[in-house]
PDB file of N, CA and C in Angstrom:
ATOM      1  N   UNK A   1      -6.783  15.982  -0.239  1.00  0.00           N
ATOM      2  CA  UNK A   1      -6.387  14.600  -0.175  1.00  0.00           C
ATOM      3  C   UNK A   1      -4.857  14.527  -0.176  1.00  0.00           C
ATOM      4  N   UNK A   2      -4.288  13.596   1.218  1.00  0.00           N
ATOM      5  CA  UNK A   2      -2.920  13.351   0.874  1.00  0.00           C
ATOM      6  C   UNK A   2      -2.331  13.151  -0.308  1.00  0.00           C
ATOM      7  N   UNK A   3      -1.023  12.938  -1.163  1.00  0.00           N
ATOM      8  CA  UNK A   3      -0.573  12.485  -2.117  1.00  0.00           C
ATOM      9  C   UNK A   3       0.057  10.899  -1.139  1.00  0.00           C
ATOM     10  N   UNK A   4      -0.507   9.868  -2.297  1.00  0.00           N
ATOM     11  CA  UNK A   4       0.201   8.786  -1.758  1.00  0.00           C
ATOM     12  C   UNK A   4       1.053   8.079  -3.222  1.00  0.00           C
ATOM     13  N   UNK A   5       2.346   8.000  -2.333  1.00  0.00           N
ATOM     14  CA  UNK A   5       3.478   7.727  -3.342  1.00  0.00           C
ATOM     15  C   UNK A   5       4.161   5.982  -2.820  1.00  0.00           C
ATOM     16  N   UNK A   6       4.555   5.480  -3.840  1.00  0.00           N
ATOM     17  CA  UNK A   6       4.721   4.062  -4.310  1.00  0.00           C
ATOM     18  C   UNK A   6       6.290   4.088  -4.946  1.00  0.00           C
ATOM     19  N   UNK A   7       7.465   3.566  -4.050  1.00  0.00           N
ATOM     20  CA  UNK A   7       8.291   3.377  -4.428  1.00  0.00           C
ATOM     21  C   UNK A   7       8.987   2.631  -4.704  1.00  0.00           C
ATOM     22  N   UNK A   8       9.766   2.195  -5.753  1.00  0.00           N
ATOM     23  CA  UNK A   8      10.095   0.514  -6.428  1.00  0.00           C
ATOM     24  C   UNK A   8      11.484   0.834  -6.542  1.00  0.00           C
ATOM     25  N   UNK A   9      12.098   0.138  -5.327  1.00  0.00           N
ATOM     26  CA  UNK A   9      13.910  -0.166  -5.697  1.00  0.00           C
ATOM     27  C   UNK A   9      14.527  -0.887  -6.086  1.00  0.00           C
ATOM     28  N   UNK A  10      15.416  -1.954  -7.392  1.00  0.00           N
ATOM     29  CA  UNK A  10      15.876  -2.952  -7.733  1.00  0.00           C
ATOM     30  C   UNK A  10      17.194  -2.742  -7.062  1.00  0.00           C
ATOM     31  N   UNK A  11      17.272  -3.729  -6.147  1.00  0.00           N
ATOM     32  CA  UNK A  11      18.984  -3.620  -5.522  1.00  0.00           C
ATOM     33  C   UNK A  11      20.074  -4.383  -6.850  1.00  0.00           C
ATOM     34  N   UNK A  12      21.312  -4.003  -6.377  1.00  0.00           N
ATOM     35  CA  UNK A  12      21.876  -5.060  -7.572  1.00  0.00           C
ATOM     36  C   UNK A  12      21.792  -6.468  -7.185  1.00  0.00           C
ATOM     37  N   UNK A  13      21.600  -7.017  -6.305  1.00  0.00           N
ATOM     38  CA  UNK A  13      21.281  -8.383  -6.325  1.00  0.00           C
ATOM     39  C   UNK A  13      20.683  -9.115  -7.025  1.00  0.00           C
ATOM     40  N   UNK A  14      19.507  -8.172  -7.552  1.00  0.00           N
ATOM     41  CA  UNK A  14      18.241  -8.586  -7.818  1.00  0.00           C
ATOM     42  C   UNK A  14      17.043  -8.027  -6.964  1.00  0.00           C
ATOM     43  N   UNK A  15      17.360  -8.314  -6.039  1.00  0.00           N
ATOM     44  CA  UNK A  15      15.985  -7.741  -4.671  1.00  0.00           C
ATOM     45  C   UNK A  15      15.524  -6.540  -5.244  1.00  0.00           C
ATOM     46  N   UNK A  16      13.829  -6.502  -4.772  1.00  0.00           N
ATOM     47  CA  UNK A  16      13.101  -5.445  -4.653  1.00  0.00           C
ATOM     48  C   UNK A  16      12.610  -4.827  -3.378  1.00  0.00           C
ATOM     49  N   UNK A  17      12.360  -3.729  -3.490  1.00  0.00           N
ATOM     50  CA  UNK A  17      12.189  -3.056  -2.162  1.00  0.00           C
ATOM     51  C   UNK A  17      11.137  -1.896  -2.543  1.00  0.00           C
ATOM     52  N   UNK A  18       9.854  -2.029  -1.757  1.00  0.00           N
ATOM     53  CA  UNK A  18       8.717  -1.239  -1.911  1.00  0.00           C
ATOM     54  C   UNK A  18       8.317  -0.784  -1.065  1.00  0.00           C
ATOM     55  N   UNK A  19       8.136   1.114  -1.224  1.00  0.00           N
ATOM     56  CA  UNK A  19       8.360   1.730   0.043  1.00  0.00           C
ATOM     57  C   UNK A  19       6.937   2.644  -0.661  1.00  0.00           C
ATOM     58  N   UNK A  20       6.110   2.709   0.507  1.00  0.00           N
ATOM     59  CA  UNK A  20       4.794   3.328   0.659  1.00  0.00           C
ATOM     60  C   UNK A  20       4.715   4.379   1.551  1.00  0.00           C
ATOM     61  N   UNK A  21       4.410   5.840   1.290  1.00  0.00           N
ATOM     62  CA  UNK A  21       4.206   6.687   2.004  1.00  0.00           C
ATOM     63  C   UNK A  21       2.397   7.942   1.771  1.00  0.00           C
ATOM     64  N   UNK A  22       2.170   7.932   2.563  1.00  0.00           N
ATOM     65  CA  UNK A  22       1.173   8.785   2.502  1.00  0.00           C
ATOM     66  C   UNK A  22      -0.372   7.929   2.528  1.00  0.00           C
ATOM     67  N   UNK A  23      -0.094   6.951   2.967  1.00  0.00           N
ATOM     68  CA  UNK A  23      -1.309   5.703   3.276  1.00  0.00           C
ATOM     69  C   UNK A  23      -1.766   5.401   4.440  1.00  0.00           C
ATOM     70  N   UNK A  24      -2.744   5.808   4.704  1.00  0.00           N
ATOM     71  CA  UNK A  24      -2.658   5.420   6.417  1.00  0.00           C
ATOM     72  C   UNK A  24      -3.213   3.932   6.167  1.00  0.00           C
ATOM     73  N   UNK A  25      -3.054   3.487   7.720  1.00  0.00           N
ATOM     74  CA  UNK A  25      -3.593   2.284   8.308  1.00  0.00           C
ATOM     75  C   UNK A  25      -3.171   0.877   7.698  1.00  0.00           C
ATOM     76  N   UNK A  26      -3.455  -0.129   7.153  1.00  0.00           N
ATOM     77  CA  UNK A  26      -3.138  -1.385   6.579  1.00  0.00           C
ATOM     78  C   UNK A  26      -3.360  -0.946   5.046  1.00  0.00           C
ATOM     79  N   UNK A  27      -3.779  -0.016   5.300  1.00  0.00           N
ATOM     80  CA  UNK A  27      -4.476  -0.053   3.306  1.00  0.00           C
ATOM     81  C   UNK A  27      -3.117  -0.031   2.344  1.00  0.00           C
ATOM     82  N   UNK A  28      -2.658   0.114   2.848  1.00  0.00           N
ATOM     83  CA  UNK A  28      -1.067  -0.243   2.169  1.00  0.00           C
ATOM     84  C   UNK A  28      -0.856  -1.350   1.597  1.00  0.00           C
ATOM     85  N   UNK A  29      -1.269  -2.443   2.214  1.00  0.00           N
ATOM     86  CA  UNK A  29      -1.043  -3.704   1.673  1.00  0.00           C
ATOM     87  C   UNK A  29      -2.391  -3.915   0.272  1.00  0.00           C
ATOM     88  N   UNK A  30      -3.265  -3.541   0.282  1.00  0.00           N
ATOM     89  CA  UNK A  30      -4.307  -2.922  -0.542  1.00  0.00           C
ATOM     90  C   UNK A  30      -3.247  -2.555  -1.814  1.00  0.00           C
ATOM     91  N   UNK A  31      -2.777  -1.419  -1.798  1.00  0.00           N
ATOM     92  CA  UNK A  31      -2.375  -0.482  -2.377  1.00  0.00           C
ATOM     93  C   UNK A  31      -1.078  -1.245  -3.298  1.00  0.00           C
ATOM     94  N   UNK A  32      -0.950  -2.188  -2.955  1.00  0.00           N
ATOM     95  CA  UNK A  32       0.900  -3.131  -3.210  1.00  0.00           C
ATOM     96  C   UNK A  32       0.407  -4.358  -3.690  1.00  0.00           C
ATOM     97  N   UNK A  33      -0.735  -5.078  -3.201  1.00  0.00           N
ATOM     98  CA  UNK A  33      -1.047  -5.989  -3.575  1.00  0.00           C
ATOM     99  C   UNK A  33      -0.542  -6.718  -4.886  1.00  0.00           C
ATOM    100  N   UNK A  34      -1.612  -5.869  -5.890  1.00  0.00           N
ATOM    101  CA  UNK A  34      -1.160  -6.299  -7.546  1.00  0.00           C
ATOM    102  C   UNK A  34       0.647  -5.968  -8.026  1.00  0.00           C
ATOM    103  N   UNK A  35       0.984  -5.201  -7.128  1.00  0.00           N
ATOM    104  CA  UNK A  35       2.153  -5.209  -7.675  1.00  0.00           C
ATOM    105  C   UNK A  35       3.041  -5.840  -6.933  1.00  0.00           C
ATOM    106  N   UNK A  36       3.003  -6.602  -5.732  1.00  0.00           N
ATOM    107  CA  UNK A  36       3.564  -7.825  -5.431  1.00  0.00           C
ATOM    108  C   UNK A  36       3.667  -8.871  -6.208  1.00  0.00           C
ATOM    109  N   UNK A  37       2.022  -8.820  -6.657  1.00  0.00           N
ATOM    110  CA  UNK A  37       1.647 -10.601  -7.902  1.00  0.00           C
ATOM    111  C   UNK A  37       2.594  -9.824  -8.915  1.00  0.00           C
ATOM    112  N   UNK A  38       2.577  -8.824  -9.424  1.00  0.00           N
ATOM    113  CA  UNK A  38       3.048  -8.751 -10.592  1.00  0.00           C
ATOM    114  C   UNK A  38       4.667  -9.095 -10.481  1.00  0.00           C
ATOM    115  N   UNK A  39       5.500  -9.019  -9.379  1.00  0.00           N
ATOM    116  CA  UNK A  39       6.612  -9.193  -8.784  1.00  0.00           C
ATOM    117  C   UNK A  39       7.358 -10.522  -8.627  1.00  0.00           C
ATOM    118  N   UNK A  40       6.182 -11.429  -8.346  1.00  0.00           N
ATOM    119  CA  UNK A  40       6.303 -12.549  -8.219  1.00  0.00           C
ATOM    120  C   UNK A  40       5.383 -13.333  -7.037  1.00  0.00           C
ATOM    121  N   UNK A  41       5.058 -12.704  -6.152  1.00  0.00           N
ATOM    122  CA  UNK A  41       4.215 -12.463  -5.132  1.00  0.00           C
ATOM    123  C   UNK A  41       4.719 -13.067  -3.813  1.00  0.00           C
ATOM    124  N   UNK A  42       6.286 -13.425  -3.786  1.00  0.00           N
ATOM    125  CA  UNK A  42       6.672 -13.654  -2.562  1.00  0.00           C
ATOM    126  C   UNK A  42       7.511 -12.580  -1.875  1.00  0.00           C
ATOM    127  N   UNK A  43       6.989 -12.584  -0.689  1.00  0.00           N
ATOM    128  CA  UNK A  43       7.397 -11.070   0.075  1.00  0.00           C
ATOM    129  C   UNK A  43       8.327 -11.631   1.155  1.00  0.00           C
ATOM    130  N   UNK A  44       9.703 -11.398   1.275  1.00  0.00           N
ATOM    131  CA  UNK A  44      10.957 -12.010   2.000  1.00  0.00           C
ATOM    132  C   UNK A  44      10.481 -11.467   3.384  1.00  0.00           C
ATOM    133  N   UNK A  45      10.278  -9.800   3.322  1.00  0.00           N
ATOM    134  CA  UNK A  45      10.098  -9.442   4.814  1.00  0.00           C
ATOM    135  C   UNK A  45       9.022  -8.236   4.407  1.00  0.00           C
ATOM    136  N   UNK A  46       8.423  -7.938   5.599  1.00  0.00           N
ATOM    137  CA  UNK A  46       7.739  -6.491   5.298  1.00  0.00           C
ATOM    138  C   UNK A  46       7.320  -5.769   6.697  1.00  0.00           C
ATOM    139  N   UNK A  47       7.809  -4.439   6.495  1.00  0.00           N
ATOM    140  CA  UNK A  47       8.090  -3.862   7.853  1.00  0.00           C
ATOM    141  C   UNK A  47       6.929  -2.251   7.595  1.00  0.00           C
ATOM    142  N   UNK A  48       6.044  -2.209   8.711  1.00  0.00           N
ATOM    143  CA  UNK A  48       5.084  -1.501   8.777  1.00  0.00           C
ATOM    144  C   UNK A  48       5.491  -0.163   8.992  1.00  0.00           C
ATOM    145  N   UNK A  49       5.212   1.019   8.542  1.00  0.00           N
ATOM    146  CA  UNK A  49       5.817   2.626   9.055  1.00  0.00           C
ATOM    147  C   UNK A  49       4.587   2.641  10.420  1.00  0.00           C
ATOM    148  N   UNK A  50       5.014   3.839  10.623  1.00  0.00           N
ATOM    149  CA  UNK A  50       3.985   4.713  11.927  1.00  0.00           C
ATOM    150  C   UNK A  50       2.284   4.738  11.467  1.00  0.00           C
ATOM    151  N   UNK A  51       2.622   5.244   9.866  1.00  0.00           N
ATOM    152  CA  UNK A  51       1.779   5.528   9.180  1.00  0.00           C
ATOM    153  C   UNK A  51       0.585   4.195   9.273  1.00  0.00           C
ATOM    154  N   UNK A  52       1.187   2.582   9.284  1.00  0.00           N
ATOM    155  CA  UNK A  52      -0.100   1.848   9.296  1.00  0.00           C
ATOM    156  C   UNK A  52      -0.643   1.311  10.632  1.00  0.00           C
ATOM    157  N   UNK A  53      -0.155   2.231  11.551  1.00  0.00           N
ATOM    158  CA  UNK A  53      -1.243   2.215  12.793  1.00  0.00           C
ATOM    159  C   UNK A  53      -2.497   3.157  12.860  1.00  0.00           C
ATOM    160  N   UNK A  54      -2.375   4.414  11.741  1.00  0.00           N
ATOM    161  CA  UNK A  54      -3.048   5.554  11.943  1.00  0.00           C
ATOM    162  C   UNK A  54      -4.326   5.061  11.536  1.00  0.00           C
ATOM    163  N   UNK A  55      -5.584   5.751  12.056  1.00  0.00           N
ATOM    164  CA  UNK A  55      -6.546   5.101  11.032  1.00  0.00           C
ATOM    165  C   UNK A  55      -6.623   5.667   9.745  1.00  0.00           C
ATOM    166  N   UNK A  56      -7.356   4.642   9.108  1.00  0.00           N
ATOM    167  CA  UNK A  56      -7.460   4.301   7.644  1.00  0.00           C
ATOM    168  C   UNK A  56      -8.658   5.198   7.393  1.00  0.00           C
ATOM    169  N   UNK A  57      -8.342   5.938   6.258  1.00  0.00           N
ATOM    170  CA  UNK A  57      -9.346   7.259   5.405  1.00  0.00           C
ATOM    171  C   UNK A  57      -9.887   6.362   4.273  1.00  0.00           C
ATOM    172  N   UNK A  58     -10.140   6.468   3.707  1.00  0.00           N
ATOM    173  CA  UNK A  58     -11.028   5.799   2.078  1.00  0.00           C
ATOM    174  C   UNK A  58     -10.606   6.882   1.399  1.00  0.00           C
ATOM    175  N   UNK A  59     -10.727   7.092   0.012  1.00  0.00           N
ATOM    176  CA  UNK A  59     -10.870   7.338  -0.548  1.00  0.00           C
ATOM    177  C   UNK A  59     -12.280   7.552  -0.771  1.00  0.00           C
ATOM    178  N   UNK A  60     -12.385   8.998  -1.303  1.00  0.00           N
ATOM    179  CA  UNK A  60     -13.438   9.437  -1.776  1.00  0.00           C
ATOM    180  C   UNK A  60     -14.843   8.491  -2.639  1.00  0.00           C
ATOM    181  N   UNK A  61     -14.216   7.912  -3.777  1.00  0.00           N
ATOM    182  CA  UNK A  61     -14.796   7.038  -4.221  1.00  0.00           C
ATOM    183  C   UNK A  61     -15.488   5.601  -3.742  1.00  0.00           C
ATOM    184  N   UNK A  62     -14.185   5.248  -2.880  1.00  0.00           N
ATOM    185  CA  UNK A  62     -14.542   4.203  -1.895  1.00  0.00           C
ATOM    186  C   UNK A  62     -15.750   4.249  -0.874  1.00  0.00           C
ATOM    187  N   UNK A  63     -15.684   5.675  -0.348  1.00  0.00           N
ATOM    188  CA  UNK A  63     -16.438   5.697   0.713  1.00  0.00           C
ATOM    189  C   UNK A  63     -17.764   5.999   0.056  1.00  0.00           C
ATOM    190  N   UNK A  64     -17.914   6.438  -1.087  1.00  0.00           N
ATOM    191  CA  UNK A  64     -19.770   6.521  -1.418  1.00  0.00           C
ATOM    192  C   UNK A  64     -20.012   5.237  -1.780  1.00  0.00           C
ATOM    193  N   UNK A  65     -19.027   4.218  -2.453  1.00  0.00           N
ATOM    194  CA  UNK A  65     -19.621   3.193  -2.564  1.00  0.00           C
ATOM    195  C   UNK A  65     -19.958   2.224  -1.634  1.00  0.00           C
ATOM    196  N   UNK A  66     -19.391   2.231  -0.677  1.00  0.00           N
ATOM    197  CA  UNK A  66     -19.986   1.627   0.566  1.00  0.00           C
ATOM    198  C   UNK A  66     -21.213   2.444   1.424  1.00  0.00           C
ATOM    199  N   UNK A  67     -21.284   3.601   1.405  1.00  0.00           N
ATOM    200  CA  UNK A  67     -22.367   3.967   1.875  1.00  0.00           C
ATOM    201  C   UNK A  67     -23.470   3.497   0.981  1.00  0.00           C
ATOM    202  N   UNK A  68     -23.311   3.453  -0.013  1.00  0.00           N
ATOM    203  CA  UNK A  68     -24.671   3.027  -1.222  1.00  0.00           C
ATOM    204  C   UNK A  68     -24.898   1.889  -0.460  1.00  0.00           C
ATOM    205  N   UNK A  69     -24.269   0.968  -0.087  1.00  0.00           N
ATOM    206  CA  UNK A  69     -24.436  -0.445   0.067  1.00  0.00           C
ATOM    207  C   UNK A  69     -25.058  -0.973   1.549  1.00  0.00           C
ATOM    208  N   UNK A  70     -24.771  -0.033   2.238  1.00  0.00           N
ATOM    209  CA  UNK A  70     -25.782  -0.311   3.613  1.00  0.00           C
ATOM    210  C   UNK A  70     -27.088   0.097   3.795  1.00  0.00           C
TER     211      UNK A  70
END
């Protein structure tokens, strides 16, 4: 399994800046979610890597629980 890493920058302004690597596909926004709300939950801009065109893997856990379910 990839390592997927979550990075949190406070500029001196104030601004935050959250940088996601090792996530494929949209699941990124998944992955940031709660820690947007926890942020405040307004997002000024947000710019996609290469990485969230690729398709999207599950997680191990994820994926038996959806197989249970069909």
């Amino acid at each position: 399994m990839e390592l997927e890493e979550i990075d949190v920058f406070i500029e001196k302004d104030g601004q935050v800046r959250i940088e996601v690597r090792g996530v494929k596909g949209t699941h990124c926004l998944t992955v940031t979610k709660d820690l947007e709300q926890a942020l405040g939950g307004q997002v000024a801009k947000r710019e996609m890597t290469p990485e969230a065109g690729e398709p999207t893997r599950l997680p191990e856990c994820e994926q038996r629980q959806q197989s249970t379910q069909q």
